[in-house]
Protein backbone atom coordinates (compact mmCIF):
# COMPACT_ATOMS: atom_id res chain seq x y z
CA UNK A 1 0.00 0.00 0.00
CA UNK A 2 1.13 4.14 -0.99
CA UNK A 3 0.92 6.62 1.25
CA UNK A 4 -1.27 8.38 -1.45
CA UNK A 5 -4.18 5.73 -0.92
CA UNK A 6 -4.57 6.57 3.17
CA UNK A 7 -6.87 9.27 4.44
CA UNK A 8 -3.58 11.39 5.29
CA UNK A 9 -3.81 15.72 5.26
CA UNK A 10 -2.02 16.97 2.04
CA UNK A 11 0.54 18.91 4.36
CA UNK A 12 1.81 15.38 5.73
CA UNK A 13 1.54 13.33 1.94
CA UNK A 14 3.65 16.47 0.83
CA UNK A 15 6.29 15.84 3.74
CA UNK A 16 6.45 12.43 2.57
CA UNK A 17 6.90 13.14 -0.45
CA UNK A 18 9.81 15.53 0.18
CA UNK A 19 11.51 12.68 2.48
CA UNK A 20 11.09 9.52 -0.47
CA UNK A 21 8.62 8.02 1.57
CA UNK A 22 5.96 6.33 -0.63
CA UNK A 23 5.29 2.95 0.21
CA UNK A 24 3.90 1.62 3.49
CA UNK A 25 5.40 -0.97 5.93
CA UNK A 26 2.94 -4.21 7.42
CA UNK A 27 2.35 -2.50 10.43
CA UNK A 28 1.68 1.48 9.08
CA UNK A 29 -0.45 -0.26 6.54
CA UNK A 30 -2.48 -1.66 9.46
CA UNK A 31 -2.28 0.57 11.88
CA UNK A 32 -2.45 4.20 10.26
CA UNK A 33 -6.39 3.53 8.80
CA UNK A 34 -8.17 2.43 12.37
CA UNK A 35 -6.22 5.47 14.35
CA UNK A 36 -7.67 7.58 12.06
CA UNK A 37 -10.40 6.07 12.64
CA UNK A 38 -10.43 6.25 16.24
CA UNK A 39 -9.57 3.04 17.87
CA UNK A 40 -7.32 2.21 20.44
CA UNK A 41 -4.55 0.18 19.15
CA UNK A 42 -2.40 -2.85 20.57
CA UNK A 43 0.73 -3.12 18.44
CA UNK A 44 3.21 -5.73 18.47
CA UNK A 45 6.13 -5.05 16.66
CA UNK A 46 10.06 -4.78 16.97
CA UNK A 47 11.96 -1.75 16.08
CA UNK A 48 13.34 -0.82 12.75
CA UNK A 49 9.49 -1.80 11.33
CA UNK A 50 8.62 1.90 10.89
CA UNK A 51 5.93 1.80 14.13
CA UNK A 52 6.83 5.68 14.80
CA UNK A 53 5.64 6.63 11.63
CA UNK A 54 2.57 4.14 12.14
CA UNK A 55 1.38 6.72 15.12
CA UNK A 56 3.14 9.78 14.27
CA UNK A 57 1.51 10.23 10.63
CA UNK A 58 -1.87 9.69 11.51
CA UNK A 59 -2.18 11.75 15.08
CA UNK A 60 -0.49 14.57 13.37
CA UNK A 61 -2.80 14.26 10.66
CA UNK A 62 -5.55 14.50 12.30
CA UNK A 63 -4.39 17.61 14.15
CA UNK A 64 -3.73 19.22 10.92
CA UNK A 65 -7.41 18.53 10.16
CA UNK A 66 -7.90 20.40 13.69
CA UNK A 67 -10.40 17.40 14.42
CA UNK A 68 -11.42 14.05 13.62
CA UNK A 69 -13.08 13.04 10.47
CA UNK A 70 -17.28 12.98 10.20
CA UNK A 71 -18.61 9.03 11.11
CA UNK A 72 -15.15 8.24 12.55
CA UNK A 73 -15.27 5.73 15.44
CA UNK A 74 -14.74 8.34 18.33
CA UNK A 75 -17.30 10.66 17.08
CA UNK A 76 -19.69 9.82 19.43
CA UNK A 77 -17.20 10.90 22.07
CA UNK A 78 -14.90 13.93 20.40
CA UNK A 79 -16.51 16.12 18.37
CA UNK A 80 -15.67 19.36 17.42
CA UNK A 81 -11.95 20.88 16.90
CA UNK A 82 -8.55 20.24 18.86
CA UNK A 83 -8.49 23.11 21.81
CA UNK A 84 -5.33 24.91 21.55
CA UNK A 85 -4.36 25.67 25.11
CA UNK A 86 -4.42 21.98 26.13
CA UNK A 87 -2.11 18.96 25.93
CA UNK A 88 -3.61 16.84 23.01
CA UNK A 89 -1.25 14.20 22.76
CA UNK A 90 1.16 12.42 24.87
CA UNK A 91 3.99 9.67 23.70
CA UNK A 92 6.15 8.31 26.54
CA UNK A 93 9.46 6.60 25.73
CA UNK A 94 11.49 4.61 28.29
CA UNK A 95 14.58 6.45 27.33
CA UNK A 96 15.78 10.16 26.22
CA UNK A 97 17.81 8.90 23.43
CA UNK A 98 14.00 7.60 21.77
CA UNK A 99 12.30 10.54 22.98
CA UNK A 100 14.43 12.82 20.86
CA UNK A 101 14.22 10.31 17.90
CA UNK A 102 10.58 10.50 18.03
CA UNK A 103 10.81 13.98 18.26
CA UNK A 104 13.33 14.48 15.23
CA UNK A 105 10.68 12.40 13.28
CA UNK A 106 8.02 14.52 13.99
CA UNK A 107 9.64 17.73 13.13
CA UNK A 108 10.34 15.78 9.54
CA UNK A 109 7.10 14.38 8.81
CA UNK A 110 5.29 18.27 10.23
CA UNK A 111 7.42 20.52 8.14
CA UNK A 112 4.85 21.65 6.74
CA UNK A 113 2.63 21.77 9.83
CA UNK A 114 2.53 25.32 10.99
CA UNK A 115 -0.18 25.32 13.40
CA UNK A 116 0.78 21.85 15.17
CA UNK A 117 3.49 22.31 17.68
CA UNK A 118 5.62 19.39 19.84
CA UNK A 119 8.24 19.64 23.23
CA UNK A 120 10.31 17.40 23.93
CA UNK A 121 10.35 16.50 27.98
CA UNK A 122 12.78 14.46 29.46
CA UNK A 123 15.31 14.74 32.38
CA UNK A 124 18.69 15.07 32.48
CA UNK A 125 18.58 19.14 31.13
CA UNK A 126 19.32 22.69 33.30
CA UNK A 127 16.80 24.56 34.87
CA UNK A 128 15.88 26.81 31.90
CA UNK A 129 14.84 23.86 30.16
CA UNK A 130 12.79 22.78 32.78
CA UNK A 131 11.42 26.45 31.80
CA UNK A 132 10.50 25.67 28.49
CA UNK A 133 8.73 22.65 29.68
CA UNK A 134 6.22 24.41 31.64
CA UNK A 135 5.62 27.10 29.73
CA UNK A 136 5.06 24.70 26.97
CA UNK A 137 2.64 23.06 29.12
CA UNK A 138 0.72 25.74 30.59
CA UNK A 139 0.31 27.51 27.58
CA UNK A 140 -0.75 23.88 25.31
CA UNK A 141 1.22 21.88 23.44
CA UNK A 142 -0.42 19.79 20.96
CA UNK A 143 2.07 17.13 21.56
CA UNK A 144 4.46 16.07 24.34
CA UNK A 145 7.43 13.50 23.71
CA UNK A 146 8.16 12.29 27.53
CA UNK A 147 9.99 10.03 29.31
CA UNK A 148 8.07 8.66 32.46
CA UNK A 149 10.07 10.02 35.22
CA UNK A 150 10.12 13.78 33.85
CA UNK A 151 6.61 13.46 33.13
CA UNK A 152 5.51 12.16 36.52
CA UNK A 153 7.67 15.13 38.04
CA UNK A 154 5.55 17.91 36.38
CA UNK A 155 2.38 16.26 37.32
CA UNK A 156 3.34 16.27 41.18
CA UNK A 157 4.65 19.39 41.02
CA UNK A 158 0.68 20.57 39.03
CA UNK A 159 2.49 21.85 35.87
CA UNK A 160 0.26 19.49 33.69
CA UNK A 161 -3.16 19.25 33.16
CA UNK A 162 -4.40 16.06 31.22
CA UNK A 163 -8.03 16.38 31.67
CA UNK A 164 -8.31 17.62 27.65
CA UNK A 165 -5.52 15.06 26.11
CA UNK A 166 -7.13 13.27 23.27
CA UNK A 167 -4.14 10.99 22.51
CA UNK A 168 -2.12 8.84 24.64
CA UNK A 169 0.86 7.09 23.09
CA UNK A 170 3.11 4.49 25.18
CA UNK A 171 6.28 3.49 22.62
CA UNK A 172 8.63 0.18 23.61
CA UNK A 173 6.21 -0.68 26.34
CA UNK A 174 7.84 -3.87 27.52
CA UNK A 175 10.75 -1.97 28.06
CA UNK A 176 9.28 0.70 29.98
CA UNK A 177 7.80 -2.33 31.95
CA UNK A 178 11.29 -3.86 32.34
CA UNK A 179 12.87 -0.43 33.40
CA UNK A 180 10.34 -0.28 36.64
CA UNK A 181 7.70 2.71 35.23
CA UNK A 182 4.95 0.73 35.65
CA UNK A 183 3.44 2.58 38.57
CA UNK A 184 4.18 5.62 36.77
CA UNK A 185 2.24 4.73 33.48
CA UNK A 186 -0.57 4.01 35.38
CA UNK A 187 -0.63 7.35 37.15
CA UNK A 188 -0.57 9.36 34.27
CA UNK A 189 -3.70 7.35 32.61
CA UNK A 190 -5.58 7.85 35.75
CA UNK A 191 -5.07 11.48 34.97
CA UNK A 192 -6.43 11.03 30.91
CA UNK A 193 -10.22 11.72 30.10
CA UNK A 194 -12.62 8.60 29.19
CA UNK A 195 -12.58 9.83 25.72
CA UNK A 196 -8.63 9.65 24.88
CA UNK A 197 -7.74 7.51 22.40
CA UNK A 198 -4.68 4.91 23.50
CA UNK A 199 -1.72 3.40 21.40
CA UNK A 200 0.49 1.09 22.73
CA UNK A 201 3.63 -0.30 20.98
CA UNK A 202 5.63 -3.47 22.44
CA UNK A 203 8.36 -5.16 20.73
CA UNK A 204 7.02 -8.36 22.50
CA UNK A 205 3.81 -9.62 23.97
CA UNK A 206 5.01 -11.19 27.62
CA UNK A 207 1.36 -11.34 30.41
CA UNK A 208 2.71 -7.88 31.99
CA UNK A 209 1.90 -6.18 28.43
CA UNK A 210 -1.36 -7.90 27.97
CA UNK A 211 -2.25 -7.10 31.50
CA UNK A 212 -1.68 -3.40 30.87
CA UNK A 213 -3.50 -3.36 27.66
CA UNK A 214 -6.53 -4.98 29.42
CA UNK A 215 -5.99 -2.16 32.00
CA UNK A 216 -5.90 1.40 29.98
CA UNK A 217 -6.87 0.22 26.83
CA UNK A 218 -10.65 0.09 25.20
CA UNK A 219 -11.82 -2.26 22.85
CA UNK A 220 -8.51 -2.26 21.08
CA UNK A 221 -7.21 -3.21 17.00
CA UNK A 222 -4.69 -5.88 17.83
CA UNK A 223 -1.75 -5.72 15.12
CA UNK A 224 0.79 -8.39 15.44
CA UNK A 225 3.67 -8.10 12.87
CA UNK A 226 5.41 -11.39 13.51
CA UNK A 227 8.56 -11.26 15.69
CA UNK A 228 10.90 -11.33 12.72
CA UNK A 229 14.43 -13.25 13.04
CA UNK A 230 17.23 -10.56 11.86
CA UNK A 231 17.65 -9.42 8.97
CA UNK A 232 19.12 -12.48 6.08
CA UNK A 233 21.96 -9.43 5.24
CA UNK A 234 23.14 -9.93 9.08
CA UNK A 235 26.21 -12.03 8.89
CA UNK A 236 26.23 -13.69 12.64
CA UNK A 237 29.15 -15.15 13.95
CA UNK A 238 30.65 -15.21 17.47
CA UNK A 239 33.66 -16.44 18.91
CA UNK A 240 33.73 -19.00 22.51
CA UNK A 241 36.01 -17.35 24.40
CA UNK A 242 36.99 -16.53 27.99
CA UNK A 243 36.17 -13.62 29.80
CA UNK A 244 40.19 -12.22 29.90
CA UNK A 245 40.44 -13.29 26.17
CA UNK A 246 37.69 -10.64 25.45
CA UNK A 247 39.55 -7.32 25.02
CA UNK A 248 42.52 -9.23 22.81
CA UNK A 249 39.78 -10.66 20.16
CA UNK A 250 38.40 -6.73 19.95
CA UNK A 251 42.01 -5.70 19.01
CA UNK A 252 42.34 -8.42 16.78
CA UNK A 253 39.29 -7.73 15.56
CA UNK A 254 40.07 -4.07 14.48
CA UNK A 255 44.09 -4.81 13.49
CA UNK A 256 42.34 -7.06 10.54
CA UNK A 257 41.00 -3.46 8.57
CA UNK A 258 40.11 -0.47 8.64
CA UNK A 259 36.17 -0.84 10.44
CA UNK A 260 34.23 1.99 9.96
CA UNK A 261 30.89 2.86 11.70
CA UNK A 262 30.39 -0.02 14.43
CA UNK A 263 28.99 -0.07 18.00
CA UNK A 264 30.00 -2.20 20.75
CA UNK A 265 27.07 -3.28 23.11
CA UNK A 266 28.03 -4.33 26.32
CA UNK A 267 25.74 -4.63 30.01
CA UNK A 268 27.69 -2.93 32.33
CA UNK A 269 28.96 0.85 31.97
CA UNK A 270 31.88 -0.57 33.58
CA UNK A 271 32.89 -2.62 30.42
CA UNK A 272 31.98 0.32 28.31
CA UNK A 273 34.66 2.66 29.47
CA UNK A 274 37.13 0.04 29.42
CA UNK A 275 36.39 -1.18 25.84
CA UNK A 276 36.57 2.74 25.15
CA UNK A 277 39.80 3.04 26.66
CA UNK A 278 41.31 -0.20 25.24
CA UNK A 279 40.61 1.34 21.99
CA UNK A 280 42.06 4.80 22.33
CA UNK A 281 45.03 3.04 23.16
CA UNK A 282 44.93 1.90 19.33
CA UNK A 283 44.34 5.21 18.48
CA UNK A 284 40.99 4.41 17.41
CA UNK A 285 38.24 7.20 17.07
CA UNK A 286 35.72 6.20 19.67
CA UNK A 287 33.42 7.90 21.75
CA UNK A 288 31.37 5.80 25.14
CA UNK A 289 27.79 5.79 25.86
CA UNK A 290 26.60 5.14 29.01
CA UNK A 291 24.63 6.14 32.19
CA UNK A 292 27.71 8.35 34.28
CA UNK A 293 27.56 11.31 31.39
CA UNK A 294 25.57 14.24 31.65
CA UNK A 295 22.48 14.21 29.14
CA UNK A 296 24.52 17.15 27.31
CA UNK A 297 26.95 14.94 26.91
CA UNK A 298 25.38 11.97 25.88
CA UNK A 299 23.77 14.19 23.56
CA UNK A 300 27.28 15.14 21.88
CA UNK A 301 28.38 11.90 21.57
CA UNK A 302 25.28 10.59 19.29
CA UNK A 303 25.58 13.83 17.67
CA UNK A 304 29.47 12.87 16.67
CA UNK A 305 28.75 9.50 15.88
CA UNK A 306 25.70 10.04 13.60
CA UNK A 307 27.90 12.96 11.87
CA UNK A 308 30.49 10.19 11.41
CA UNK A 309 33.14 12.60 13.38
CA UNK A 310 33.02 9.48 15.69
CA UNK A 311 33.82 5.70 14.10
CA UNK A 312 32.95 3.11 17.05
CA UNK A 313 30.50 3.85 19.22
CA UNK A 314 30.73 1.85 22.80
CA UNK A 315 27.43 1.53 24.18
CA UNK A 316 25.30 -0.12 26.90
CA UNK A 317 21.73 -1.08 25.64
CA UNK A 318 20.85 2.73 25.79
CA UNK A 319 21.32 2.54 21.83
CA UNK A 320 19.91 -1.12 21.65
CA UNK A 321 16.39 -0.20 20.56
CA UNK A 322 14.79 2.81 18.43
CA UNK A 323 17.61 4.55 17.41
CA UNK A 324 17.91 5.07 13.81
CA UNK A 325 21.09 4.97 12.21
CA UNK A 326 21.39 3.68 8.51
CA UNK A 327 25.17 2.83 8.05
CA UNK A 328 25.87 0.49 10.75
CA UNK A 329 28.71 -1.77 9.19
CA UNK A 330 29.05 -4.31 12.29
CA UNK A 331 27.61 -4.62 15.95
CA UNK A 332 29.93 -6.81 18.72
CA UNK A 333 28.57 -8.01 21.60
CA UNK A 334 30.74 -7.47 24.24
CA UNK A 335 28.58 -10.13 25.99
CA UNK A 336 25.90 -12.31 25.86
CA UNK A 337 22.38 -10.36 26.31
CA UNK A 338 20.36 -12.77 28.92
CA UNK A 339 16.94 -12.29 26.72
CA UNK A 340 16.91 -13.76 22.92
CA UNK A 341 14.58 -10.56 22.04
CA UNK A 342 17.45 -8.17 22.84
CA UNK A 343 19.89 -9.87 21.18
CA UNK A 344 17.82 -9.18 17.99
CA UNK A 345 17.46 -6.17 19.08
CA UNK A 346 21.11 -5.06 19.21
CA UNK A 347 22.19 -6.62 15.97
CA UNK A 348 18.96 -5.03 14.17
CA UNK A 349 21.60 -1.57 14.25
CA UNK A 350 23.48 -2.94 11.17
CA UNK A 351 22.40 -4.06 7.48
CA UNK A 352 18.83 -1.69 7.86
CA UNK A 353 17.98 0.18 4.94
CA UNK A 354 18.80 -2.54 2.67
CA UNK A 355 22.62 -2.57 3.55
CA UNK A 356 24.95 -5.57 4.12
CA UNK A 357 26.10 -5.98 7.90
CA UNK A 358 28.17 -8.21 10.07
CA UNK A 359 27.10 -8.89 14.13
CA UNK A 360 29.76 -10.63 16.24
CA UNK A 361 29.02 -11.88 19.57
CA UNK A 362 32.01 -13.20 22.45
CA UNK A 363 30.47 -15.46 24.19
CA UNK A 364 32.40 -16.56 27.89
CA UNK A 365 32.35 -19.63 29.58
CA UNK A 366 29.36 -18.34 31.88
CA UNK A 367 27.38 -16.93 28.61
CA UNK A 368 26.93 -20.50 26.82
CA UNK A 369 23.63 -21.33 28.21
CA UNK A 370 22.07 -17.70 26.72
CA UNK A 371 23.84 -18.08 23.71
CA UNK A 372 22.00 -21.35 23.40
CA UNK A 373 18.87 -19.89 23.89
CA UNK A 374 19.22 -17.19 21.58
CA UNK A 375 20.62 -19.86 19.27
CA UNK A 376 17.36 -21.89 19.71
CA UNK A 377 15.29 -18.70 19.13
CA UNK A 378 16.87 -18.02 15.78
CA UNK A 379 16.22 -21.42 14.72
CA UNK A 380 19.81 -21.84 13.68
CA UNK A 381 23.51 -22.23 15.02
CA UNK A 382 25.49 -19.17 14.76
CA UNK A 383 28.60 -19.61 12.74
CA UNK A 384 31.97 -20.27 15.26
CA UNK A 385 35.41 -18.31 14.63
CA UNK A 386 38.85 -19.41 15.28
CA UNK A 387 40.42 -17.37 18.10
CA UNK A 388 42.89 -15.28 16.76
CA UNK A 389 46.07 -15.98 16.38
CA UNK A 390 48.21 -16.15 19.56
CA UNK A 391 45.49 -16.35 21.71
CA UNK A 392 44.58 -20.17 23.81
CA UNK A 393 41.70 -21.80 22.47
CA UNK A 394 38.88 -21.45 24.14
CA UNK A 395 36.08 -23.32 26.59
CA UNK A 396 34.39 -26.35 25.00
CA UNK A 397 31.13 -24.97 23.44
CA UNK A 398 28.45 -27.45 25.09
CA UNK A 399 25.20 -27.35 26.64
CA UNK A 400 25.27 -26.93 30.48
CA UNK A 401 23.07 -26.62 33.11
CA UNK A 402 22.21 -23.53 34.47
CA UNK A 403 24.05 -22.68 37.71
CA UNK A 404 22.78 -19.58 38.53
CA UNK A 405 19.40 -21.72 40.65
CA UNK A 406 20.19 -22.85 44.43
CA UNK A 407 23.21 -20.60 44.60
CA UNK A 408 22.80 -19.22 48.03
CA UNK A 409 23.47 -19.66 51.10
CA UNK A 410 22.43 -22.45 52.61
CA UNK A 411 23.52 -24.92 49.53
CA UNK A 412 27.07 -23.01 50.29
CA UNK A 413 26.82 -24.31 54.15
CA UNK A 414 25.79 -27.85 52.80
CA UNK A 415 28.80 -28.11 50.67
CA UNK A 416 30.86 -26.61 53.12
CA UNK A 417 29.93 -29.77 55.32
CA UNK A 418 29.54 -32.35 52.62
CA UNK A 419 33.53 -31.30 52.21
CA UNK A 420 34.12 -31.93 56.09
CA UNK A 421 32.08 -34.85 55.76
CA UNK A 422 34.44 -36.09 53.18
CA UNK A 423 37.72 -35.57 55.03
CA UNK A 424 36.88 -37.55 58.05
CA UNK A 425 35.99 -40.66 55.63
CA UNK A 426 38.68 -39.96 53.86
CA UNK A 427 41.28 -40.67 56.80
CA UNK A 428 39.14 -43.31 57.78
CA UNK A 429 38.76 -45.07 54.40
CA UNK A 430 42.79 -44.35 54.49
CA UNK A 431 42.92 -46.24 57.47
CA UNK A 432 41.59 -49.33 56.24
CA UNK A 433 43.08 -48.76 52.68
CA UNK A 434 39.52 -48.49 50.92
CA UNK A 435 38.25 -45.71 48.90
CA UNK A 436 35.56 -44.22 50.19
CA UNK A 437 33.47 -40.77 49.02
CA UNK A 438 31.65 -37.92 50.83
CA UNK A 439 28.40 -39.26 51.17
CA UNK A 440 28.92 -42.84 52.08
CA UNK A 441 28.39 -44.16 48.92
CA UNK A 442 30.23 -47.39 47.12
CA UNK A 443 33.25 -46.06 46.54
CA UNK A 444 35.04 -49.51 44.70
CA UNK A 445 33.81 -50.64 41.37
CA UNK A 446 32.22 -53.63 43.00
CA UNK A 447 30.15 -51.75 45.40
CA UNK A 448 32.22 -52.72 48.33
CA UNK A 449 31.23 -50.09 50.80
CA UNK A 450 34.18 -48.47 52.84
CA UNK A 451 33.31 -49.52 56.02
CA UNK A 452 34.33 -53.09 57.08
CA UNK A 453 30.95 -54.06 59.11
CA UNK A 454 28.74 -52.19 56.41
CA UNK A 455 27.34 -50.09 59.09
CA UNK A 456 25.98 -47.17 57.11
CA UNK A 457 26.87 -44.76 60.56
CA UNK A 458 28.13 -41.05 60.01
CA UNK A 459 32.01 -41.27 59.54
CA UNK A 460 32.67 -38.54 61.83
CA UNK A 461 30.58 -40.21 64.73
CA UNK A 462 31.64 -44.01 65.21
CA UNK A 463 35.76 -42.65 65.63
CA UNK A 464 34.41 -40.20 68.48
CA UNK A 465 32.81 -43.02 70.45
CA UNK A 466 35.86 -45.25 69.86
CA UNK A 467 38.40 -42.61 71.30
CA UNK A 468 35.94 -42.12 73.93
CA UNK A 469 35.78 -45.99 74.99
CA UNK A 470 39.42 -46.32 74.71
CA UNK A 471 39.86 -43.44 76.88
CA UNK A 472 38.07 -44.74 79.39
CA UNK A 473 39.29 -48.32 78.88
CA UNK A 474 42.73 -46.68 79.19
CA UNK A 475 42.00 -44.51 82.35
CA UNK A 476 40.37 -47.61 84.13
CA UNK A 477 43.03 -49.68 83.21
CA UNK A 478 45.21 -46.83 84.88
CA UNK A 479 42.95 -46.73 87.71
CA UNK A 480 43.08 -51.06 88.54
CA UNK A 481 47.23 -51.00 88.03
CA UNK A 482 47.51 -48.11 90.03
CA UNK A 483 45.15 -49.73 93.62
CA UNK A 484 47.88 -53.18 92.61
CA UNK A 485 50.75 -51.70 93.11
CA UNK A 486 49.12 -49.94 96.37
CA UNK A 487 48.29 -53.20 97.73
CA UNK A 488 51.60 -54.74 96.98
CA UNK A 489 53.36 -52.13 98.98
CA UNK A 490 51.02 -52.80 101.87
């Protein structure tokens, strides 16, 4: 389907047209019709499908229109135009770095919007532009792009009034979920009229999402695009490794050529600045992403990489999802992301856009049993590398059993006895010159049990009674030679 053959404004078909947009993706063909329509809308679908655009074109649509078309489903409840000193739309993202995606595609696809305006509200800024905010917000602002924390401030605070909000957008749900705001989205739609029309996005469908659809959403169009696998121009490989090892296969990895535009995902912000630091000591040009910088600065740092004054970009999952950036050559995972859906999600950076792209994952000792999983999900094994050269090969790739269950404490005090339980039927089995294990079992390869009356008794109790006899036996023997000699002398 064209963009030409939906009910769009001419304002936003002629922004299209200006950006090469003319053809719609699955889930903008599905979605854009029934929210101009009206309907509440339950979208599943991973990023880099074009979802933004699937809200963004028709809300700002139909505030170009100034209100919503004659026989359209919310008629009954919205009639008349869009006021202009109220918030009419709200889209919360779990992060800044979406927020200010969302709101770069907005100011595209309203150039030619004059009367709709948008502010951006999200934490991390100086006071003035916690200013702007409430002015914005005070005055009306047709849209606000916020993250849940910054918006939850201005409400407690009374800066924002959504009594008149007509649109309420929640974008990456699950992962607004995961990060802990789900108290927080729930206070801000107990602050939305009955009549507000809801979109929710998810990049997966786990029972917390369909809970909170039941909760704040009405009657809603379910659109599932299919969780796609990534993209067939993704060339996956990774490389079984130890955890030391890791830092010497990056090297290796950039001595082989001259890499251009890649981004190293790794959990922890610790890992991130030493990655970052590894690789200035090569002289490479490399900038770090991560939770410690300032938002000015995290700002600078996309704003570098994006204008290509920056080559490798070292990242936590801040950049994993909604970021938009065409000319990804490879992603490396640092390490092994615990959930199959992320993983897809971090190696979806490269080959978009119809480009070719290359995603290499280390995988330690400890990250086998994930890498399995994700391995499982994809329906495929990922291809293995040789370690480099000079470098020890590394831990047999096998399935293992988890370890993290039943590591606590009292399974550490159980082993801790099991092991004294051992010793003591260790010098006993010694003793007697027969093998003998922890737990009392068979030790021989005929079942011959270690102790010679096959007494199944604790090890560590039948030597305590023996010294304890012989002690005795010893002190009364003491006792009887002792009253002889007495008697003798009498």
């Amino acid at each position: 389907m064209y963009f030409e053959d939906l009910d769009l404004s001419d304002n936003i078909l002629d922004a299209l047209y200006d950006m090469r947009f003319e053809e719609c993706t699955p889930i903008q063909e599905k979605c854009i019709p029934e929210i101009l329509e009206g309907r509440d809308i339950m979208g599943i679908a991973q990023t880099g499908t074009g979802k933004t655009a699937a809200y963004l074109l028709p809300v700002l649509s139909l505030l170009d229109d100034g209100c919503y078309a004659p026989g359209s489903y919310g008629e009954k409840n919205r009639k008349g135009e869009f006021p202009h000193d109220a918030i009419n739309c709200v889209i919360m993202s779990p992060t800044r770095e979406l927020a200010q995606q969302i709101d770069q595609a907005m100011q595209g696809f309203g150039y030619y919007l004059d009367t709709v305006s948008s502010v951006p509200v999200y934490g991390g800024n100086d006071g003035g532009r916690f200013d702007q905010e409430v002015k914005a917000m005070r005055t009306g602002a047709d849209m606000l792009i916020a993250t849940p924390g910054r918006l939850i401030s201005h409400l407690q605070i009374g800066n924002l009034d959504l009594s008149r909000c007509s649109f309420f957008i929640l974008d990456e749900a699950d992962r607004m979920l995961d990060m802990g705001f789900s108290d927080d989205i729930m206070t801000i739609a107990k602050q939305l009229p009955e009549t507000c029309q809801k979109i929710m996005f998810s990049a997966t469908m786990p029972e917390k999402i369909e809970q909170l659809a039941r909760t704040i959403l009405h009657d809603p169009v379910e659109v599932k695009i299919a969780v796609s696998k990534p993209a067939e121009k993704i060339r996956q490989s990774a490389f079984v490794c130890y955890e030391p090892q890791k830092l010497q296969i990056i090297e290796s990895i950039f001595r082989q050529g001259d890499l251009d535009r890649v981004i190293i995902f790794s959990g922890k912000k610790t890992k991130v600045k030493d990655i970052a630091t590894r690789l200035k000591m090569m002289n490479i040009n490399c900038g770090a992403m991560h939770s410690d910088l300032t938002q000015a600065e995290r700002d600078e740092i996309m704003y570098l990489f994006k204008a290509g004054k920056i080559n490798v970009l070292v990242a936590t999952d801040i950049v994993a999802r909604g970021i938009d950036i065409d000319d990804i050559y490879m992603v490396i995972n640092y390490d092994v992301p615990h959930d199959a859906e992320d993983y897809v999600h971090r190696i979806g950076r490269t080959a978009r856009a119809q480009r070719d792209g290359k995603a290499i994952t280390l995988v330690s000792e400890e990250d086998i049993y994930y890498f399995r999983q994700i391995e499982r999900f994809l329906e495929k094994e990922v291809e293995k590398n040789q370690m480099p050269e000079g470098l020890e090969p590394g831990p047999e790739y096998k399935v293992v059993k988890r370890k993290e269950k039943g590591r606590g404490r009292g399974k550490r005090h159980s082993k801790k006895k099991g092991s004294q339980k051992k010793s003591s039927a260790e010098k006993k089995a010694s003793a007697n010159n027969t093998p003998a294990s922890a737990n009392n079992t068979p030790a021989s390869a005929n079942n011959t049990p270690a102790s010679a009356n096959n007494t199944p008794a604790p090890a560590s109790e039948k030597p305590a009674k023996k010294r304890k006899r012989a002690k005795k036996q010893a002190s009364k023997k003491s006792e009887n030679q002792s009253k002889t000699t007495e008697n003798q002398s009498k």
